[in-house]
PDB file of N, CA and C in Angstrom:
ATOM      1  N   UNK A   1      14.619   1.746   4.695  1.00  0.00           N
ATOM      2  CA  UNK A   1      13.375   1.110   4.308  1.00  0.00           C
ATOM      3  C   UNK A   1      12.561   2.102   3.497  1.00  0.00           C
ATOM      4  N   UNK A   2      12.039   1.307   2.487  1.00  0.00           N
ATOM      5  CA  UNK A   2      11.288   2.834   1.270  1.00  0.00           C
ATOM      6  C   UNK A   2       9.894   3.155   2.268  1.00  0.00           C
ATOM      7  N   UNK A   3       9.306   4.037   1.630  1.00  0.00           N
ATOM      8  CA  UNK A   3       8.444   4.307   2.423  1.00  0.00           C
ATOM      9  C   UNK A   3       6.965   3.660   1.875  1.00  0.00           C
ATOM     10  N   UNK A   4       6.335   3.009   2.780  1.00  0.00           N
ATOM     11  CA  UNK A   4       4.902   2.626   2.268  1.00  0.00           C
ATOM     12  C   UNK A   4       3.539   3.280   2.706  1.00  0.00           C
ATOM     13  N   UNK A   5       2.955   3.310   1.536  1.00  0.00           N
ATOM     14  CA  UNK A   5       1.501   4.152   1.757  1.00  0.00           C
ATOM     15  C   UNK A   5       0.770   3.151   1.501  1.00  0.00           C
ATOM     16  N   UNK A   6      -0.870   3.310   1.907  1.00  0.00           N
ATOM     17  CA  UNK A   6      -1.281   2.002   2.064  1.00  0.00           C
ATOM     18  C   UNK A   6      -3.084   2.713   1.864  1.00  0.00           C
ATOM     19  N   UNK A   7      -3.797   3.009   1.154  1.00  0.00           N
ATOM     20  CA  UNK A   7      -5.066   3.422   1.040  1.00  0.00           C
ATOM     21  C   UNK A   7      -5.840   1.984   1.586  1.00  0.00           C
ATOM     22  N   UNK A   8      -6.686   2.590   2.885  1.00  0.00           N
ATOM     23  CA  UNK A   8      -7.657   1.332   3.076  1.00  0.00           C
ATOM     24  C   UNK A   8      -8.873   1.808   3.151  1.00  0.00           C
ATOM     25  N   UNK A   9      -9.434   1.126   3.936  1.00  0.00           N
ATOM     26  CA  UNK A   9     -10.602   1.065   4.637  1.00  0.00           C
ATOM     27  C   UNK A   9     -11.101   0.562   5.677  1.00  0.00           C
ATOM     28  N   UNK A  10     -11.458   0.649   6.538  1.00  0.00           N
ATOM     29  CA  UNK A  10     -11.830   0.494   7.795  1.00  0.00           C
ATOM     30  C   UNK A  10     -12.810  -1.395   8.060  1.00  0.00           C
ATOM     31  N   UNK A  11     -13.312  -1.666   7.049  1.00  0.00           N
ATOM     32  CA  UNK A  11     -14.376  -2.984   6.919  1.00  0.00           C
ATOM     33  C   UNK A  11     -13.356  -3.536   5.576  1.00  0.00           C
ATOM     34  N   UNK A  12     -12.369  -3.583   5.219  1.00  0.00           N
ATOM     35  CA  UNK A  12     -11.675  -3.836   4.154  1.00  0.00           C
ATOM     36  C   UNK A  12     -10.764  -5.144   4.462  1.00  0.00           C
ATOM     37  N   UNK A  13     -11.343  -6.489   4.451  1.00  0.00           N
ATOM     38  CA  UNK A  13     -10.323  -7.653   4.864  1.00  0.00           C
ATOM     39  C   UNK A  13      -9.060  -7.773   3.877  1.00  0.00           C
ATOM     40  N   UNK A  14      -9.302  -7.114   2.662  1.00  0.00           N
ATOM     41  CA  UNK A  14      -7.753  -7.026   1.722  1.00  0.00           C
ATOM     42  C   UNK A  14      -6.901  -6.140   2.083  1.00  0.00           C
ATOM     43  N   UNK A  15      -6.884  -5.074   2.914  1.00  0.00           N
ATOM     44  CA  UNK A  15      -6.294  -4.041   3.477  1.00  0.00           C
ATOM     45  C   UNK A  15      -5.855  -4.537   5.186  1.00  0.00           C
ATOM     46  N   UNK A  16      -6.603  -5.338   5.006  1.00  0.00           N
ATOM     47  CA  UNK A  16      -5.547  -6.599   6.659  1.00  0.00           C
ATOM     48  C   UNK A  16      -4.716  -7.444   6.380  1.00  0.00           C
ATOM     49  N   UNK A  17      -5.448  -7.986   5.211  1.00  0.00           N
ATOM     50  CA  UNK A  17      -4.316  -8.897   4.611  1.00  0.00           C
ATOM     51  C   UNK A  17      -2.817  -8.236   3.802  1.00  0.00           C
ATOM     52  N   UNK A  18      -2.877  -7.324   3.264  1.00  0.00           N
ATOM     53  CA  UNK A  18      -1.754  -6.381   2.967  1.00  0.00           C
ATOM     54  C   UNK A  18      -0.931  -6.306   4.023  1.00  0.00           C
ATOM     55  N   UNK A  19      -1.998  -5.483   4.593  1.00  0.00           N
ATOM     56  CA  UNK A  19      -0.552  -5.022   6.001  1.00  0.00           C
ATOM     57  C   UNK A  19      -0.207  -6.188   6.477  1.00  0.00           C
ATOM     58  N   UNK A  20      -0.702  -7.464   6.849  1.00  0.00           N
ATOM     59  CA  UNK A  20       0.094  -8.609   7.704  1.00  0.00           C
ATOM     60  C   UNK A  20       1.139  -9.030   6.489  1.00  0.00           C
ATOM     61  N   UNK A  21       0.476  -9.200   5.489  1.00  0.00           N
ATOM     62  CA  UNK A  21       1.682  -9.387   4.118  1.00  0.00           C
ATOM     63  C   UNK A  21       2.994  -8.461   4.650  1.00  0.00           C
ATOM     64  N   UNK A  22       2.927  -6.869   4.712  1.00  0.00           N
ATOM     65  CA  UNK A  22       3.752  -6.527   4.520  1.00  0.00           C
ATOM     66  C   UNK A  22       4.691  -6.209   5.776  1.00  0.00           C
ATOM     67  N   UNK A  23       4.069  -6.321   6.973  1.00  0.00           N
ATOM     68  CA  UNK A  23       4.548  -6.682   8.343  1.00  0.00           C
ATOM     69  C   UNK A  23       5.397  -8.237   8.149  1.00  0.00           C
ATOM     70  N   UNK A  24       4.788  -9.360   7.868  1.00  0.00           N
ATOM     71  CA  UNK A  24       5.689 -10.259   7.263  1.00  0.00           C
ATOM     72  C   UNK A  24       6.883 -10.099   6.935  1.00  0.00           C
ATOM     73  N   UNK A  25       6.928  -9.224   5.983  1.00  0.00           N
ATOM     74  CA  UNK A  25       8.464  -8.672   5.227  1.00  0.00           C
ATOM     75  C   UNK A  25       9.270  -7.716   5.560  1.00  0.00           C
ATOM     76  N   UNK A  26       9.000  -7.369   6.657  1.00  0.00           N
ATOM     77  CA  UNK A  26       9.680  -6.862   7.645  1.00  0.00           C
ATOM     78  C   UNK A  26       9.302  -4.929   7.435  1.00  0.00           C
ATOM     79  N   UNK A  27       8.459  -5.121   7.103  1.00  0.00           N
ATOM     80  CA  UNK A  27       7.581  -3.487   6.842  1.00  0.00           C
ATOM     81  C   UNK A  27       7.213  -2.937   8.114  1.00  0.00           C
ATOM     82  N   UNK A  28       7.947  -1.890   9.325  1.00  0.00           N
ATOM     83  CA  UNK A  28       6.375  -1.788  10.200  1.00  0.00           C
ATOM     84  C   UNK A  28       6.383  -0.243  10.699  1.00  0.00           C
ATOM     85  N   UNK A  29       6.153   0.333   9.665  1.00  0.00           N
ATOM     86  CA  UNK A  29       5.789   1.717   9.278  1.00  0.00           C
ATOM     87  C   UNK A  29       5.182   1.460   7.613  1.00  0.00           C
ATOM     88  N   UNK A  30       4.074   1.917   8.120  1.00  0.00           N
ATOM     89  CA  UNK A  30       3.191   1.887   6.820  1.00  0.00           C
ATOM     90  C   UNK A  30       2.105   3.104   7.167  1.00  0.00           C
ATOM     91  N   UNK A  31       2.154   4.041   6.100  1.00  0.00           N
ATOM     92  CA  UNK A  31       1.190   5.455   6.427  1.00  0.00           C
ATOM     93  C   UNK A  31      -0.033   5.253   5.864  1.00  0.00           C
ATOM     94  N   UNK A  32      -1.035   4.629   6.626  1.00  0.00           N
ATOM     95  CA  UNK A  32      -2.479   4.284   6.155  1.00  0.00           C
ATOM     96  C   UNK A  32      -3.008   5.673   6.216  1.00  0.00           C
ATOM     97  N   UNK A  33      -3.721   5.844   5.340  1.00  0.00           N
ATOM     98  CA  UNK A  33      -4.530   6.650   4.941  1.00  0.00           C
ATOM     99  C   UNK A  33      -5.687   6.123   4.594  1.00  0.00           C
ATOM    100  N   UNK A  34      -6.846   6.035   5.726  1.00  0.00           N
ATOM    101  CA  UNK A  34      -8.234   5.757   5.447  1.00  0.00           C
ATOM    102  C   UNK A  34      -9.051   6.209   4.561  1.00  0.00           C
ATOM    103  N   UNK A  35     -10.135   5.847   3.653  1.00  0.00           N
ATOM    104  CA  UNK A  35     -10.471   6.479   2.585  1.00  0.00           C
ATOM    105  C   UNK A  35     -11.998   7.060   2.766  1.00  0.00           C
ATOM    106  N   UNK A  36     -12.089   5.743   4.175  1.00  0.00           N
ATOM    107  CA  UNK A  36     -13.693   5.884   4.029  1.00  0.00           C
ATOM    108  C   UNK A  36     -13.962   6.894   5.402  1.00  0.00           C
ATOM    109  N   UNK A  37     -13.584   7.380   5.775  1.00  0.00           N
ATOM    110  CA  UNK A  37     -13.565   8.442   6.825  1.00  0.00           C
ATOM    111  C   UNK A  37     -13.923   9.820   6.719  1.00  0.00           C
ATOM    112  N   UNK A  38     -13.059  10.025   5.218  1.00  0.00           N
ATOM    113  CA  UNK A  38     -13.016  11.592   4.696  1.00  0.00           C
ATOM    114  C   UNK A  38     -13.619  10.981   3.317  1.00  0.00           C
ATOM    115  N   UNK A  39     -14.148  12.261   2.100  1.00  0.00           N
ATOM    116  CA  UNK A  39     -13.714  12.090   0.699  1.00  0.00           C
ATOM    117  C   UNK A  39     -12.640  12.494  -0.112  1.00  0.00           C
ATOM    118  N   UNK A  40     -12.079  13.313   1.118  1.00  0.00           N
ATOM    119  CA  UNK A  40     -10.849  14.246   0.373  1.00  0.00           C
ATOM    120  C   UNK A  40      -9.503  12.751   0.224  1.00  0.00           C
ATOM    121  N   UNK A  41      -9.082  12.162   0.856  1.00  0.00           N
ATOM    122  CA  UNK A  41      -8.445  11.004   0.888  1.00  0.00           C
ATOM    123  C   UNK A  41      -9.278  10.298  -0.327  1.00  0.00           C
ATOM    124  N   UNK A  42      -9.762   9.826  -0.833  1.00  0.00           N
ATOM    125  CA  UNK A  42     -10.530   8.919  -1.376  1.00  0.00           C
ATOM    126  C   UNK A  42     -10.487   9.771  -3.028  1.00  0.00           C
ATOM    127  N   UNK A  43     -10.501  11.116  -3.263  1.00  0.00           N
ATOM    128  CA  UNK A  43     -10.585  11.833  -4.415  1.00  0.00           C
ATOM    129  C   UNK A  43      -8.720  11.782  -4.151  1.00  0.00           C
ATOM    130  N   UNK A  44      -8.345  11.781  -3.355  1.00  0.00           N
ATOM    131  CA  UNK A  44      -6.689  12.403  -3.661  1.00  0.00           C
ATOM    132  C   UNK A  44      -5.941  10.297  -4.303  1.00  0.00           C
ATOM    133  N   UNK A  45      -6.656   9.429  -3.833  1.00  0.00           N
ATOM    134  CA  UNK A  45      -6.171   8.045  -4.088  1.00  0.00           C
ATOM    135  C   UNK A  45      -6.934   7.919  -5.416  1.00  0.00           C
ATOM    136  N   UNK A  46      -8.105   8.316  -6.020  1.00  0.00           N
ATOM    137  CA  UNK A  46      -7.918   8.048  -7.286  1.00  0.00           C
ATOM    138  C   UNK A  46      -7.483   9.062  -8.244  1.00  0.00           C
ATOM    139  N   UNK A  47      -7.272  10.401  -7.885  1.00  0.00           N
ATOM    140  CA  UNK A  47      -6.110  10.820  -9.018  1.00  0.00           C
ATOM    141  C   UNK A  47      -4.982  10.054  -9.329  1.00  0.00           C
ATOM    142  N   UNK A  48      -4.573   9.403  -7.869  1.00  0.00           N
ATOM    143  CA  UNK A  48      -3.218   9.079  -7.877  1.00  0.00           C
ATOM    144  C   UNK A  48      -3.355   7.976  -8.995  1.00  0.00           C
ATOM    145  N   UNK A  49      -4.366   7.320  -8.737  1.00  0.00           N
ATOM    146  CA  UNK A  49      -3.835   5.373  -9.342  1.00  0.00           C
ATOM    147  C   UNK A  49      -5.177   5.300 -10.276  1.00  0.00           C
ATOM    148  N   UNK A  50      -6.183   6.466 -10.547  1.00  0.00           N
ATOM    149  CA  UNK A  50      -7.256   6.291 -11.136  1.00  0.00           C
ATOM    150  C   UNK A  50      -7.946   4.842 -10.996  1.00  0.00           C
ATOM    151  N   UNK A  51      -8.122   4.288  -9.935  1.00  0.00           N
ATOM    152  CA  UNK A  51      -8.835   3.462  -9.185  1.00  0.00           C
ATOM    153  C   UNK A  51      -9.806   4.009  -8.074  1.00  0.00           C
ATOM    154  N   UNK A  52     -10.786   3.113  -7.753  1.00  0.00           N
ATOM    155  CA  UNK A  52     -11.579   3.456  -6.439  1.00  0.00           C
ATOM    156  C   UNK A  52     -11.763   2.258  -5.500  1.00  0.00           C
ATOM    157  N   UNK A  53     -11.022   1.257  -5.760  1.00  0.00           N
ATOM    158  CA  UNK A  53     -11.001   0.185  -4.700  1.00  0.00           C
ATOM    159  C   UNK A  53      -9.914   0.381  -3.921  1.00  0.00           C
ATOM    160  N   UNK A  54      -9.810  -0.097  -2.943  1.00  0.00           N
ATOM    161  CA  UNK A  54      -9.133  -0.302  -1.762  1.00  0.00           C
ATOM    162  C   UNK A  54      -8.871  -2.016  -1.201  1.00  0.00           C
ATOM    163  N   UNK A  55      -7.102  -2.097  -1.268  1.00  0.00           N
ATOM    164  CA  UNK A  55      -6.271  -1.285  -0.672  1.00  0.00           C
ATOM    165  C   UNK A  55      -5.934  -0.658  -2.166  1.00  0.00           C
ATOM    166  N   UNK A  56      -5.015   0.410  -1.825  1.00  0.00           N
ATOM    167  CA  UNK A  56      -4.207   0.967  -3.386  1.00  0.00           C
ATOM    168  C   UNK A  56      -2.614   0.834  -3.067  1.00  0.00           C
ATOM    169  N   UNK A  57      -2.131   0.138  -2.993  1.00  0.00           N
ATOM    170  CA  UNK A  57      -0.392   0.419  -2.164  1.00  0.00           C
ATOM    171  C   UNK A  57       0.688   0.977  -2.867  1.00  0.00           C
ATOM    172  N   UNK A  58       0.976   2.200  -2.396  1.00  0.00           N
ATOM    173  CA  UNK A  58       2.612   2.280  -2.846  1.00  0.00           C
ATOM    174  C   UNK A  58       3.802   2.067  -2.411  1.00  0.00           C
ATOM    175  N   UNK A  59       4.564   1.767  -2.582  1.00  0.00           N
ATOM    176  CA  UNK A  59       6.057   1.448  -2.286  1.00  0.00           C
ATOM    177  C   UNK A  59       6.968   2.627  -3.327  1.00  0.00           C
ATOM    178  N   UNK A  60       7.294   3.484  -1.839  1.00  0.00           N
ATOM    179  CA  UNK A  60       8.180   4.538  -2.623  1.00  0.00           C
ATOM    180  C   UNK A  60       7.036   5.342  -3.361  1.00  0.00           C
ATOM    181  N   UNK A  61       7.458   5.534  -4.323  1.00  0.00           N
ATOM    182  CA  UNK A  61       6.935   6.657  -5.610  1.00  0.00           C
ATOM    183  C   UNK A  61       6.251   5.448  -6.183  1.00  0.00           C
ATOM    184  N   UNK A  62       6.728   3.903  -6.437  1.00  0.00           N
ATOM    185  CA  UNK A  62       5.914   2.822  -7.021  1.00  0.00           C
ATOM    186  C   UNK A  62       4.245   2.698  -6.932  1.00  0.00           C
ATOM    187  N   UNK A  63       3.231   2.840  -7.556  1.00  0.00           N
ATOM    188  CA  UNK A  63       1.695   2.235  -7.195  1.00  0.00           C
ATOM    189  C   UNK A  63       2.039   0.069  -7.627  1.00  0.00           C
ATOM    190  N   UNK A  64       1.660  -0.069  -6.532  1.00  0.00           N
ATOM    191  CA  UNK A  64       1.973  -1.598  -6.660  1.00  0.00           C
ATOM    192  C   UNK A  64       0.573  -2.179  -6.973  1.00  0.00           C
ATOM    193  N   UNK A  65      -0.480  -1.268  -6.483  1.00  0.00           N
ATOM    194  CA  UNK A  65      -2.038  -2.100  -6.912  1.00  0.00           C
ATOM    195  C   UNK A  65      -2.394  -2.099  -5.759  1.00  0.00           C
ATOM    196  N   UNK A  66      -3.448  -3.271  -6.090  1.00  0.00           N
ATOM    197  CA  UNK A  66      -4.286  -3.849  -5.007  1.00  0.00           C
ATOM    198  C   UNK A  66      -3.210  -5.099  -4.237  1.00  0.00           C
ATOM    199  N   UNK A  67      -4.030  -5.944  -3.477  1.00  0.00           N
ATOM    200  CA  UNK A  67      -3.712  -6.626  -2.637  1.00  0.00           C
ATOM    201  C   UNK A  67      -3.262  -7.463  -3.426  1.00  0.00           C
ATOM    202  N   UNK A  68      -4.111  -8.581  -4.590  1.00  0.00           N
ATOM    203  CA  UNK A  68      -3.672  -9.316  -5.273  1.00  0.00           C
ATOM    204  C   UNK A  68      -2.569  -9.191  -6.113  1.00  0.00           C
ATOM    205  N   UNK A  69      -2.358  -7.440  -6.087  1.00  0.00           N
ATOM    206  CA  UNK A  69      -1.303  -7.339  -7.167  1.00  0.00           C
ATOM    207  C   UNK A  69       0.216  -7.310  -6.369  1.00  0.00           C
ATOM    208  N   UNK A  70      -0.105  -6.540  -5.042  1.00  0.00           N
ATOM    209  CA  UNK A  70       0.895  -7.283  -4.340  1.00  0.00           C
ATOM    210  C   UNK A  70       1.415  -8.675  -3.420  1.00  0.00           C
ATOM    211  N   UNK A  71       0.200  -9.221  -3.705  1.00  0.00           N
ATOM    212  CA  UNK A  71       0.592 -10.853  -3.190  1.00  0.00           C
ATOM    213  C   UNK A  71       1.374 -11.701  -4.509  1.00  0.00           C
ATOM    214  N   UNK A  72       1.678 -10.919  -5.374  1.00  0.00           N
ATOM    215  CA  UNK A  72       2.083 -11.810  -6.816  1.00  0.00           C
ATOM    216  C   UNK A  72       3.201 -11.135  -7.220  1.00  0.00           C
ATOM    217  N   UNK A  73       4.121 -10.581  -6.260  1.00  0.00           N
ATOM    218  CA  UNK A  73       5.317 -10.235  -6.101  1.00  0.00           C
ATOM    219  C   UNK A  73       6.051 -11.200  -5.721  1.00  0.00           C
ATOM    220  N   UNK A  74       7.005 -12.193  -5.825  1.00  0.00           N
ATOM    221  CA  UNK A  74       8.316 -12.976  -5.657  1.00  0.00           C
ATOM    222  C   UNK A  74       8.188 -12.310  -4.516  1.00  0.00           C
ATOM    223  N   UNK A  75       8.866 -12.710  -3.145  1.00  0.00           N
ATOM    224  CA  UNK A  75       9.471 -12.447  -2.063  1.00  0.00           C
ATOM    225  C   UNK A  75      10.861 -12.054  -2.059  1.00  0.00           C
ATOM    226  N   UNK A  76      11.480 -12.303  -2.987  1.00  0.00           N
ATOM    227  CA  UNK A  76      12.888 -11.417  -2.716  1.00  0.00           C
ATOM    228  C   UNK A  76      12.537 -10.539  -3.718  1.00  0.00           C
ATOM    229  N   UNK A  77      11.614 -10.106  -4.760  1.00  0.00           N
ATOM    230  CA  UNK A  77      11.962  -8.594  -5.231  1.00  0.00           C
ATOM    231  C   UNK A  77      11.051  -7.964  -4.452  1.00  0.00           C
ATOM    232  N   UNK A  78      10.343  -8.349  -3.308  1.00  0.00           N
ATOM    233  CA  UNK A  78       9.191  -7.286  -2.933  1.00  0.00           C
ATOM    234  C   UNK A  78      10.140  -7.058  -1.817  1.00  0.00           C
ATOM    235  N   UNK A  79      11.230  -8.044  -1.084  1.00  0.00           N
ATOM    236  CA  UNK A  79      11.824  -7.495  -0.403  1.00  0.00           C
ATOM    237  C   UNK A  79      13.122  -6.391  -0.917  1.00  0.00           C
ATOM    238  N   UNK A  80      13.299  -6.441  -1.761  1.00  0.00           N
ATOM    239  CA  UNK A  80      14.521  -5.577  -2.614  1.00  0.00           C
ATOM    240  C   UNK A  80      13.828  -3.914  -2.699  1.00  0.00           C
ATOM    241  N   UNK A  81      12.181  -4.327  -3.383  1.00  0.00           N
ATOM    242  CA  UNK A  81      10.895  -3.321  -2.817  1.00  0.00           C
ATOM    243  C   UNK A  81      11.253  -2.098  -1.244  1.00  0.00           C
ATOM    244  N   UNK A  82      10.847  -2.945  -0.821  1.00  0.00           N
ATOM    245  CA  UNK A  82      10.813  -2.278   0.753  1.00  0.00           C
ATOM    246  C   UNK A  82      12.774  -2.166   1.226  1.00  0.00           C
ATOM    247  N   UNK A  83      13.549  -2.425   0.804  1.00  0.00           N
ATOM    248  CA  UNK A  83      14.852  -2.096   1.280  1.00  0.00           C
ATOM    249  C   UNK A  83      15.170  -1.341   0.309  1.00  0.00           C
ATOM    250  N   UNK A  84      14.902  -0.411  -0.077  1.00  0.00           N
ATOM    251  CA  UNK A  84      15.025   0.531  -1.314  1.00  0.00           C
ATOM    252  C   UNK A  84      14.966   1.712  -0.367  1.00  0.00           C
ATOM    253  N   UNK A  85      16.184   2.834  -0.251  1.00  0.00           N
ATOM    254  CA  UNK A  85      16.199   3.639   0.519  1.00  0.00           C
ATOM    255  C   UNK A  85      15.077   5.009   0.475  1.00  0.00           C
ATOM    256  N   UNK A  86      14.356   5.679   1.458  1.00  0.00           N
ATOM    257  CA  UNK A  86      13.137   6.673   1.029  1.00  0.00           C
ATOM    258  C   UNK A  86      13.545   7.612  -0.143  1.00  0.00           C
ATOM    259  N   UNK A  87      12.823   7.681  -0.799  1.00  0.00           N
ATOM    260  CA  UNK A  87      13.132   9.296  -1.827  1.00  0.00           C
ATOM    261  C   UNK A  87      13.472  10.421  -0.660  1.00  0.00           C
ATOM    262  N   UNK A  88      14.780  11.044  -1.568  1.00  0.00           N
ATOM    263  CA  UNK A  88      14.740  12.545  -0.850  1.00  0.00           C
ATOM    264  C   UNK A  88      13.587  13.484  -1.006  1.00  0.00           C
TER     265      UNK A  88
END
């Protein structure tokens, strides 16, 4: 299973809806990293994706977006997504 990172927030109903999305698809290891807790998390998620909303999701090395951008994934390539073996 690739590995998923998952930038949220704590009051963030698109960052619930993600994870049940991706629990759905048989995801259930996902490394949340809260944003609104620290700033150091929150400066390290927008170098990554030069965004500041939340959720930010990656799959693997992939930035998939926000929530909407992963609800507009086909179900068999988001599952092809997540059965993609971890990077060494």
């Amino acid at each position: 299973m690739a590995e998923v990172t998952l930038y949220g927030s704590d009051h963030c109903p698109y960052c619930v809806r993600a994870e049940l999305l991706l629990r759905s698809r048989g995801c259930h290891t996902i490394n949340k990293i809260m944003v609104d807790r620290d700033p150091q998390p929150l400066a390290e998620m927008m170098a990554r994706t030069g965004r500041r909303t939340v959720p930010q999701i990656f799959i693997g090395p992939r930035h998939i977006g926000g929530y909407d951008d992963l609800s507009r994934i086909p179900g068999s390539e988001l599952d092809m997504l997540l059965a993609a073996p971890p990077a060494p």
